[in-house]
PDB file of N, CA and C in Angstrom:
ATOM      1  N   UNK A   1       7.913  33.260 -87.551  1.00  0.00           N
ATOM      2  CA  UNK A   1       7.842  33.956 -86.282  1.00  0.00           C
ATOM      3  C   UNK A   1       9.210  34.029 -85.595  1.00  0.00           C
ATOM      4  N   UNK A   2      10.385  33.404 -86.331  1.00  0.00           N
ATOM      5  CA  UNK A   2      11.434  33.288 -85.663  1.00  0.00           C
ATOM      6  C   UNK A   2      12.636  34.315 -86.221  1.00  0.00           C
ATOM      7  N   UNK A   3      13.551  34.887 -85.235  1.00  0.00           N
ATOM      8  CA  UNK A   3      13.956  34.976 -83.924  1.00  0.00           C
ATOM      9  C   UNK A   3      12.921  35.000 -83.528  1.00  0.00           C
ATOM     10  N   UNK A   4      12.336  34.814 -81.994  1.00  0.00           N
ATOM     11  CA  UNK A   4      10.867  34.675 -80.703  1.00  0.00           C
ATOM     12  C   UNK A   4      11.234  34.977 -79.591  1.00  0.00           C
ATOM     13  N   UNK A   5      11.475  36.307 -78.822  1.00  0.00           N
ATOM     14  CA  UNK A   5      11.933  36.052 -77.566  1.00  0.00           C
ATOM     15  C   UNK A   5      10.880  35.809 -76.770  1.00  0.00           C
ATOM     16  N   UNK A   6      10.229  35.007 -75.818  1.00  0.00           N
ATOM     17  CA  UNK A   6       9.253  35.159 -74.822  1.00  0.00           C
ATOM     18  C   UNK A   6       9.245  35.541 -73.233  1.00  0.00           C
ATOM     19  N   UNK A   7       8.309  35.887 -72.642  1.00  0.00           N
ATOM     20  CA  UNK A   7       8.114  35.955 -70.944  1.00  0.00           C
ATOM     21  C   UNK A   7       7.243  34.588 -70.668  1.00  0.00           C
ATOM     22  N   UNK A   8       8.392  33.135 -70.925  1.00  0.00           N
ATOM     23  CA  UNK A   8       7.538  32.336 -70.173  1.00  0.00           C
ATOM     24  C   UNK A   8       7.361  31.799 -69.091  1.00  0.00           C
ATOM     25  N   UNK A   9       6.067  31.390 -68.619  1.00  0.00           N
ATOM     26  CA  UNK A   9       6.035  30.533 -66.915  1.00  0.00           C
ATOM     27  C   UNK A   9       6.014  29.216 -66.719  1.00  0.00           C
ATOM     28  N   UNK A  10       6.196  29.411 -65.495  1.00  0.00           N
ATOM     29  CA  UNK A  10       6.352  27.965 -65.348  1.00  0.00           C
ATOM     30  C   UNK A  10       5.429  27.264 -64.816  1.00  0.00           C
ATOM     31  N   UNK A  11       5.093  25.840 -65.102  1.00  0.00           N
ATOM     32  CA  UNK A  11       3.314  25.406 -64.581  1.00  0.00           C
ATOM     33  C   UNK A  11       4.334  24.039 -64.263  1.00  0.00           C
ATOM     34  N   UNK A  12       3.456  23.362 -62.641  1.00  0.00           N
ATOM     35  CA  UNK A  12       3.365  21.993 -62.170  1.00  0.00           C
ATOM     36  C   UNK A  12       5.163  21.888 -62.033  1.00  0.00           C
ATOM     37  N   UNK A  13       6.049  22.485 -62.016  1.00  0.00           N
ATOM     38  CA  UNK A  13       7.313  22.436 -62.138  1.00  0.00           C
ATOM     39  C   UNK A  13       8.291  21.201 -62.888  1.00  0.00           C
ATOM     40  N   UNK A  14       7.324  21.439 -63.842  1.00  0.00           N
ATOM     41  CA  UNK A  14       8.038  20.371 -64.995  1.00  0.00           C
ATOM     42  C   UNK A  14       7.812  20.972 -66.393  1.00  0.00           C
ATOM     43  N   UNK A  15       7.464  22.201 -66.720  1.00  0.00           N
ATOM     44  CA  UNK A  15       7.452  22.788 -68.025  1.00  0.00           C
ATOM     45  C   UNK A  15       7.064  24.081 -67.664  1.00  0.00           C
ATOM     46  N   UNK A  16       7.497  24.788 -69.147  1.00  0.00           N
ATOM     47  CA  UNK A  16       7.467  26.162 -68.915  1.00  0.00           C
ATOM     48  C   UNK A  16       6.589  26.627 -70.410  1.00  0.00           C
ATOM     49  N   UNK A  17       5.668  27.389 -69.727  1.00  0.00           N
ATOM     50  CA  UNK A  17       4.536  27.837 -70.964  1.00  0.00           C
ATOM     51  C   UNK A  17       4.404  29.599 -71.940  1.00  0.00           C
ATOM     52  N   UNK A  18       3.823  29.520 -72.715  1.00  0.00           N
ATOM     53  CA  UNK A  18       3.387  30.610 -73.162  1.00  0.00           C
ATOM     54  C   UNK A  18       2.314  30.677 -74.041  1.00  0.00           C
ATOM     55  N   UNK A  19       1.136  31.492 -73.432  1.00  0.00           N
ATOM     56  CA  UNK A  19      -0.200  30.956 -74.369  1.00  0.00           C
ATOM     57  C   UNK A  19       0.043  32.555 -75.748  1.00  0.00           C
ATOM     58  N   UNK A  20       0.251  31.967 -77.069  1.00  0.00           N
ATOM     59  CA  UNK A  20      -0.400  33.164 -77.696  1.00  0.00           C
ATOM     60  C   UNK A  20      -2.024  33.601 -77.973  1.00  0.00           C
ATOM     61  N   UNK A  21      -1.476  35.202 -78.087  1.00  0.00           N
ATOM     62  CA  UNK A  21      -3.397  35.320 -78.646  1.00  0.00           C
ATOM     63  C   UNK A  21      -4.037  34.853 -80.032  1.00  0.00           C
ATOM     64  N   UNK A  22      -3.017  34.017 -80.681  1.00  0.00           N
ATOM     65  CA  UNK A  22      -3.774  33.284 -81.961  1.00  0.00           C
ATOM     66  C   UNK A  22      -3.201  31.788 -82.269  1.00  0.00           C
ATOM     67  N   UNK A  23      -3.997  30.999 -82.700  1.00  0.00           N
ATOM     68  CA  UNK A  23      -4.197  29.492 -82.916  1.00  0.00           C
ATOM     69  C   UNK A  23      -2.860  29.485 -83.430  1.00  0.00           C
ATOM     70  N   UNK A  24      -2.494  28.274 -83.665  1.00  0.00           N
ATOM     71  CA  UNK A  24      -0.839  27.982 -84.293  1.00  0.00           C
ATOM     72  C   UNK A  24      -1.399  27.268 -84.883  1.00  0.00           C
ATOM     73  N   UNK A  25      -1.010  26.185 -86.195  1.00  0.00           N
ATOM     74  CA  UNK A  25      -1.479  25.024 -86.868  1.00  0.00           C
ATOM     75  C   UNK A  25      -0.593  23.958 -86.118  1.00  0.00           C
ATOM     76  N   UNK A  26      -1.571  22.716 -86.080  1.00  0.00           N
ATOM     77  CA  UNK A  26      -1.589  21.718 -85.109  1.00  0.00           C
ATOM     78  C   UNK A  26      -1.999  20.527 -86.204  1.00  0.00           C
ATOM     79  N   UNK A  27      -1.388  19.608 -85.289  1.00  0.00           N
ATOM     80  CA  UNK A  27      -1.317  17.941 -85.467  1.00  0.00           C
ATOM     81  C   UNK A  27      -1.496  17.365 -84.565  1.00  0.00           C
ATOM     82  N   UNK A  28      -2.368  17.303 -83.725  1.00  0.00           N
ATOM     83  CA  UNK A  28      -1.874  16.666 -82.068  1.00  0.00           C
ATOM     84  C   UNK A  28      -1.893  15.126 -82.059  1.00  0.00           C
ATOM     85  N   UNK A  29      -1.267  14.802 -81.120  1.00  0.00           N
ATOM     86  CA  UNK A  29      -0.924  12.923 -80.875  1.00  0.00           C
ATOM     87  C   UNK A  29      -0.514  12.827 -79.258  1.00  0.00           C
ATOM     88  N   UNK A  30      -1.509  11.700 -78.841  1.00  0.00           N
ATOM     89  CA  UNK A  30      -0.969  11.388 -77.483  1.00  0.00           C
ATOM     90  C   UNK A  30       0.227  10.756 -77.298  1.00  0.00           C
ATOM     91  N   UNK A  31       1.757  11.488 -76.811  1.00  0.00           N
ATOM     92  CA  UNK A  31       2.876  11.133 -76.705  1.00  0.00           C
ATOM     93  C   UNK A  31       2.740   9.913 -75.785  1.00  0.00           C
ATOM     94  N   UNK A  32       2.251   9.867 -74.987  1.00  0.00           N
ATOM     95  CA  UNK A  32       1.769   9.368 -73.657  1.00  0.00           C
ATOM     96  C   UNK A  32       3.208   9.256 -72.464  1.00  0.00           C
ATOM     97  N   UNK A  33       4.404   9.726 -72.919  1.00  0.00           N
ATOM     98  CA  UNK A  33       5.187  10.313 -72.089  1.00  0.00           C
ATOM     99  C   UNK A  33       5.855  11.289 -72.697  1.00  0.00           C
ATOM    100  N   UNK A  34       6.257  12.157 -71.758  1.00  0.00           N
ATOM    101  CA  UNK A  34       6.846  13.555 -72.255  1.00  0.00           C
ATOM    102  C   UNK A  34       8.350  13.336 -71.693  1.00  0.00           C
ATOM    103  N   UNK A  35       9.358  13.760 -72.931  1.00  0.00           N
ATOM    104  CA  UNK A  35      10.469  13.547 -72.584  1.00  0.00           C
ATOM    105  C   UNK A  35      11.299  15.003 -72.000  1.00  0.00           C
ATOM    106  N   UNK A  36      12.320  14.978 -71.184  1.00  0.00           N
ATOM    107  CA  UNK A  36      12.555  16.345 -71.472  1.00  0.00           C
ATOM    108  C   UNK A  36      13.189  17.074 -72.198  1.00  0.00           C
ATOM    109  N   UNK A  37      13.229  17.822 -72.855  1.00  0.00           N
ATOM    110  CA  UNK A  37      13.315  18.825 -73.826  1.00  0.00           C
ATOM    111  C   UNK A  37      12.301  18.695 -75.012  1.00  0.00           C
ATOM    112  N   UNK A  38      11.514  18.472 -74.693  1.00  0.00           N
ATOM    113  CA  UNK A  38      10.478  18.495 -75.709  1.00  0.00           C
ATOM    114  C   UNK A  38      10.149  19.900 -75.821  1.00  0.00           C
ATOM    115  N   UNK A  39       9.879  20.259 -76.908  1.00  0.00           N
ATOM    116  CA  UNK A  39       9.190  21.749 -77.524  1.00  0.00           C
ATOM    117  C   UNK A  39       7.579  21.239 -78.259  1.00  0.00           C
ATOM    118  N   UNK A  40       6.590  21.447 -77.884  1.00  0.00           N
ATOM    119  CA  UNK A  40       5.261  21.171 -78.169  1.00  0.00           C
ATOM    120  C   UNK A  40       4.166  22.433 -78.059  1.00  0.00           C
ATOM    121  N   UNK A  41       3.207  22.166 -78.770  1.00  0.00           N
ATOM    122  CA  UNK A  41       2.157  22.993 -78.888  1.00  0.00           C
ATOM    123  C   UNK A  41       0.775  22.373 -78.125  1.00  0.00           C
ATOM    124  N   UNK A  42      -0.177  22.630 -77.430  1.00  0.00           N
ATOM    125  CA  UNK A  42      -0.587  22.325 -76.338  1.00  0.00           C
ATOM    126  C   UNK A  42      -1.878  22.791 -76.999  1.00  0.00           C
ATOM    127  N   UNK A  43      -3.173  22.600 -77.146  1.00  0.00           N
ATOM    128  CA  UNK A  43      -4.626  23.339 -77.333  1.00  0.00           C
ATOM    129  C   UNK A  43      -4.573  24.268 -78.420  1.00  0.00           C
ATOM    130  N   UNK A  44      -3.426  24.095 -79.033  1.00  0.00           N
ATOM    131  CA  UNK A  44      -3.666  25.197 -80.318  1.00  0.00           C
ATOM    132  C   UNK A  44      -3.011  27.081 -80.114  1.00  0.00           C
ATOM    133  N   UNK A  45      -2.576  26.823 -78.897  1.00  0.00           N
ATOM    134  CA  UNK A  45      -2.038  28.385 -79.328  1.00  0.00           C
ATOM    135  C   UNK A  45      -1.239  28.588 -77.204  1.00  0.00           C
ATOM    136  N   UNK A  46      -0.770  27.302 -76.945  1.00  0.00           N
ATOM    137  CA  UNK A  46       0.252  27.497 -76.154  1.00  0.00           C
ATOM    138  C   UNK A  46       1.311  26.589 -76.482  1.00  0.00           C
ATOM    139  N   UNK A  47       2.432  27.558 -76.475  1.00  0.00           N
ATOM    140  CA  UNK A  47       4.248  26.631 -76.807  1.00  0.00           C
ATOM    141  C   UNK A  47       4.586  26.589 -75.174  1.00  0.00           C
ATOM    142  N   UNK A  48       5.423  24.838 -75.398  1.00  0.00           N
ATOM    143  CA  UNK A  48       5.297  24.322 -74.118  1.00  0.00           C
ATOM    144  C   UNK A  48       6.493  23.329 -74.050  1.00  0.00           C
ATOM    145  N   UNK A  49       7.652  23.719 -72.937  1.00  0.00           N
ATOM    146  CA  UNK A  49       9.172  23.402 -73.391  1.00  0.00           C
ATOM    147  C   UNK A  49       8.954  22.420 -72.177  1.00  0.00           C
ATOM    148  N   UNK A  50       9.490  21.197 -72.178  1.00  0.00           N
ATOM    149  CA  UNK A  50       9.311  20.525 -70.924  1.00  0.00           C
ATOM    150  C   UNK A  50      10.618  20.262 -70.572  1.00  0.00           C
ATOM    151  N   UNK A  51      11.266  20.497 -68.988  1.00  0.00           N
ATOM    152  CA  UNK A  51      12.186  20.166 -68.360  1.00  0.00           C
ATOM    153  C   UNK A  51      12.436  19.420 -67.519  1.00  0.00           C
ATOM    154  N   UNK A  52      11.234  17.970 -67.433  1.00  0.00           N
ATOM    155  CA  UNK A  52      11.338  17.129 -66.858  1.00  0.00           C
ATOM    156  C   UNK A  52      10.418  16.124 -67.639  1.00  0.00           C
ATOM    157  N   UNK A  53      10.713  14.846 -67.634  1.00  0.00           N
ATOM    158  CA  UNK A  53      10.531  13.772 -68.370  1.00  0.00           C
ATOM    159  C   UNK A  53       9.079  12.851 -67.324  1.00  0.00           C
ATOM    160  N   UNK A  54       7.995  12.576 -67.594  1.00  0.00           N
ATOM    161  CA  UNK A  54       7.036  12.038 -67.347  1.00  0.00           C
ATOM    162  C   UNK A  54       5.652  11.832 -67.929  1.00  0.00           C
ATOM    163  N   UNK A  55       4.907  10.785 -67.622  1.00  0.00           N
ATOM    164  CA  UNK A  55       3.529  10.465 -68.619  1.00  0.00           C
ATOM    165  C   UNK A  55       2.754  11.114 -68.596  1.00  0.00           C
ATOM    166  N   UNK A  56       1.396  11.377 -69.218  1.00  0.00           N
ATOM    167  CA  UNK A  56       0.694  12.247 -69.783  1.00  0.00           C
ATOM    168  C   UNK A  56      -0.490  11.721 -70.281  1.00  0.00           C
ATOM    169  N   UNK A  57      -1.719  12.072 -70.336  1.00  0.00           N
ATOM    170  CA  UNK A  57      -2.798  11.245 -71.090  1.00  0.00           C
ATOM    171  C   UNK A  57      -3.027  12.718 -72.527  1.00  0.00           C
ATOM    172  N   UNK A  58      -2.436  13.709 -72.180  1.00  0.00           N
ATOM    173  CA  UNK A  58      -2.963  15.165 -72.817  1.00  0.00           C
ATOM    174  C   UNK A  58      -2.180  14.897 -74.724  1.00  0.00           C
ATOM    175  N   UNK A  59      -2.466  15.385 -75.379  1.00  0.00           N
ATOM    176  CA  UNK A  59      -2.227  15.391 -76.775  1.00  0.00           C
ATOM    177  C   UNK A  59      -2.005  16.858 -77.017  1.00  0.00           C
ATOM    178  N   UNK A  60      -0.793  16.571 -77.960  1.00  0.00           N
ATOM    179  CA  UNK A  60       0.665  17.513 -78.368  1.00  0.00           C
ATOM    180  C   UNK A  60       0.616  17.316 -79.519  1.00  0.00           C
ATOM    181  N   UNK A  61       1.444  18.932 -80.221  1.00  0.00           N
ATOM    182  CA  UNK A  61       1.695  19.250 -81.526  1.00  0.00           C
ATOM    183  C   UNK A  61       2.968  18.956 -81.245  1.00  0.00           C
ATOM    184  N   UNK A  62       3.707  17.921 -82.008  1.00  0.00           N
ATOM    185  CA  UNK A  62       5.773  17.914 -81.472  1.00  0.00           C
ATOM    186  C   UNK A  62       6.225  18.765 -82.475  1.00  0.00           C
ATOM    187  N   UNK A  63       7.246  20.106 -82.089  1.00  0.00           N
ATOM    188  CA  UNK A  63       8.062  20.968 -82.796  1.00  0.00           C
ATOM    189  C   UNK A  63       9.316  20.714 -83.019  1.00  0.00           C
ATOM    190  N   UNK A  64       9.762  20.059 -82.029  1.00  0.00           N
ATOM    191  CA  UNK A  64      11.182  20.219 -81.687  1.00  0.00           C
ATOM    192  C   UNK A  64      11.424  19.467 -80.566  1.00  0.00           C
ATOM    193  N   UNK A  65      12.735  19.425 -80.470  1.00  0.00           N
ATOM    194  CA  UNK A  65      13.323  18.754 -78.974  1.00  0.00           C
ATOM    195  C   UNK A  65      14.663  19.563 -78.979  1.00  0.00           C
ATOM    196  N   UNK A  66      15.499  19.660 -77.349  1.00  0.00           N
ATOM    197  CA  UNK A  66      16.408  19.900 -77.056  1.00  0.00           C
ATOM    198  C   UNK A  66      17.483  18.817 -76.811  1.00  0.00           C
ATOM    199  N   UNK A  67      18.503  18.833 -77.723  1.00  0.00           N
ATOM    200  CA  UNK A  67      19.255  17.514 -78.085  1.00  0.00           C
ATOM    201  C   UNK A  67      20.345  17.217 -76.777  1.00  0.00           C
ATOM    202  N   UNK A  68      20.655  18.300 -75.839  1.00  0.00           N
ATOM    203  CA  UNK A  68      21.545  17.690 -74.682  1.00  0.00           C
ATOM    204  C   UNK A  68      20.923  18.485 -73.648  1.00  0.00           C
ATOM    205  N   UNK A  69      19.969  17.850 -72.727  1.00  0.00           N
ATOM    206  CA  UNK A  69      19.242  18.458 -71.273  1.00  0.00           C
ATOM    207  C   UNK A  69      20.060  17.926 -70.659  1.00  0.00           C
ATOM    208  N   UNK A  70      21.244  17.937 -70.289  1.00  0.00           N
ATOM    209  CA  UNK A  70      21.637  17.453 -69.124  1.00  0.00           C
ATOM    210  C   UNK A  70      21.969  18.923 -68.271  1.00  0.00           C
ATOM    211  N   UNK A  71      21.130  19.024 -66.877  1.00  0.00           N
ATOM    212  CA  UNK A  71      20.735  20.649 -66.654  1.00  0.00           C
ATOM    213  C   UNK A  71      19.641  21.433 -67.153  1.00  0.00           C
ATOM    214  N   UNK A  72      19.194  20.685 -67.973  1.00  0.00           N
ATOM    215  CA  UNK A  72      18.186  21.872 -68.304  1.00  0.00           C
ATOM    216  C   UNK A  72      17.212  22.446 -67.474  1.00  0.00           C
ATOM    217  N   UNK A  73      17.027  21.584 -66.480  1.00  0.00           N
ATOM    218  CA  UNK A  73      16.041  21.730 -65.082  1.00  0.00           C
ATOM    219  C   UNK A  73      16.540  23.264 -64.252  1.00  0.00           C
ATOM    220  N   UNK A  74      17.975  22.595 -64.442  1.00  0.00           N
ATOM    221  CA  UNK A  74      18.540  23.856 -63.182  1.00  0.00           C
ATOM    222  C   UNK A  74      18.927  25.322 -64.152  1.00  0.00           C
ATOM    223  N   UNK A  75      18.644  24.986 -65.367  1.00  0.00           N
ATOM    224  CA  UNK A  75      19.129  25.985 -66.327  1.00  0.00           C
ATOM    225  C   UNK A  75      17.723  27.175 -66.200  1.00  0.00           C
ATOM    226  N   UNK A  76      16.835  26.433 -66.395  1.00  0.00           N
ATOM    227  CA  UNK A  76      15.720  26.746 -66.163  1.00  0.00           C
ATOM    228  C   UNK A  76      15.007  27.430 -65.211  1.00  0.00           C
ATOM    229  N   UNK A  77      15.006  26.691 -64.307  1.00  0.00           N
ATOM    230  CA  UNK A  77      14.501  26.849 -62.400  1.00  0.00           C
ATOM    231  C   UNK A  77      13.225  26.944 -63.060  1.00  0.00           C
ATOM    232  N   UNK A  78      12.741  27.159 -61.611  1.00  0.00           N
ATOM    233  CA  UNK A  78      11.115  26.695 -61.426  1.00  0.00           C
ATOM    234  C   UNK A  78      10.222  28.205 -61.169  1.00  0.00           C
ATOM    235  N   UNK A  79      11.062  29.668 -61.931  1.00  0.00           N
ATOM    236  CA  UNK A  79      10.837  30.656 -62.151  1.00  0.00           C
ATOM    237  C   UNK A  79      10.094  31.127 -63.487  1.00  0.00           C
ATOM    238  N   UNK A  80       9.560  32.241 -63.648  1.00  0.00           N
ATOM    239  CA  UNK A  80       9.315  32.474 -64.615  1.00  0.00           C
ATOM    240  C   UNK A  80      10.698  33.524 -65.740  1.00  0.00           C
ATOM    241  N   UNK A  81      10.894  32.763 -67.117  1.00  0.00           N
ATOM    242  CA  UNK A  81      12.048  33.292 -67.528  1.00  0.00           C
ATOM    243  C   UNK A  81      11.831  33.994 -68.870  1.00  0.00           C
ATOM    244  N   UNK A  82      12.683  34.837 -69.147  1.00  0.00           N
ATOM    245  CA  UNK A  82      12.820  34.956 -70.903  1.00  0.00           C
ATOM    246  C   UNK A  82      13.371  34.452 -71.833  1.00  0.00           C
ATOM    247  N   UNK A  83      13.407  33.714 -72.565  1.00  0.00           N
ATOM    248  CA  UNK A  83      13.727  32.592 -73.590  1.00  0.00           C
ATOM    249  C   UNK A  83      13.561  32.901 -75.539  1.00  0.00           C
ATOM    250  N   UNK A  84      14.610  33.269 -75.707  1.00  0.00           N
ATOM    251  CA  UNK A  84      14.895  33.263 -77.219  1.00  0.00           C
ATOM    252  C   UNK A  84      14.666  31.918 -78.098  1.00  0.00           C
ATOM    253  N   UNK A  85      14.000  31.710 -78.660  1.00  0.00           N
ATOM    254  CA  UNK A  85      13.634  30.373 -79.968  1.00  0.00           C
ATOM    255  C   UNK A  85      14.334  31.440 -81.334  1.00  0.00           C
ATOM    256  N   UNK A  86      15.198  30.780 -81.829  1.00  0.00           N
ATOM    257  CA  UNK A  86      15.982  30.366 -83.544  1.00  0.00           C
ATOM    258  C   UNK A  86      15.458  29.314 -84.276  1.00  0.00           C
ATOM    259  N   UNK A  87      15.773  29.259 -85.029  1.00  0.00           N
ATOM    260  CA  UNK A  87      16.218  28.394 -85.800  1.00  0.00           C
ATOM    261  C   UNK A  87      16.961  27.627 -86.278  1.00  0.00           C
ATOM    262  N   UNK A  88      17.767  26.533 -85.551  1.00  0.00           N
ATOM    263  CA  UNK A  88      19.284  25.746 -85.771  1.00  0.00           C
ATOM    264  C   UNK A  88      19.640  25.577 -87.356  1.00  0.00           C
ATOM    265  N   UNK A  89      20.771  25.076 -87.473  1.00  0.00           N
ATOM    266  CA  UNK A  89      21.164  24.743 -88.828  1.00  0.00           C
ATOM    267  C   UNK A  89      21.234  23.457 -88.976  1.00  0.00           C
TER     268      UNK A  89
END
């Protein structure tokens, strides 16, 4: 699915969502805290980037993480944005 550009929003002002219209394949596990830059899959068919770090009782598919958030909050804002996903090397 990648290059991915999305229109995602932002929920509870600590992550930013996008539900697709079909299931993704899943593994879920209670992180029981969410760090920030986490990239996760949420109920099976929402991708879910978190920009702030706190606990959780909810269970996640982990994709990915963002290796330097320092900013990512303000990079972000508490708007709804468009956001390109790659593939790193």
């Amino acid at each position: 699915m990648l290059p991915l550009t999305l229109d995602i929003k932002d929920l509870n002002s600590n992550e930013k969502y996008f539900h697709f219209s079909q299931n993704l394949p899943t593994n879920p596990s209670s992180p029981k805290t969410i760090q920030s830059g986490n990239l996760m899959i949420w109920n099976s068919n929402s991708l879910v980037l978190f920009y702030k770090t706190f606990s959780t009782i909810y269970s996640y598919t982990k994709l990915g993480y963002i290796k330097d958030t320092n900013g990512l909050d303000k990079a972000v804002g508490f708007n709804n944005i468009n956001i390109t996903f790659t593939l790193g090397e």
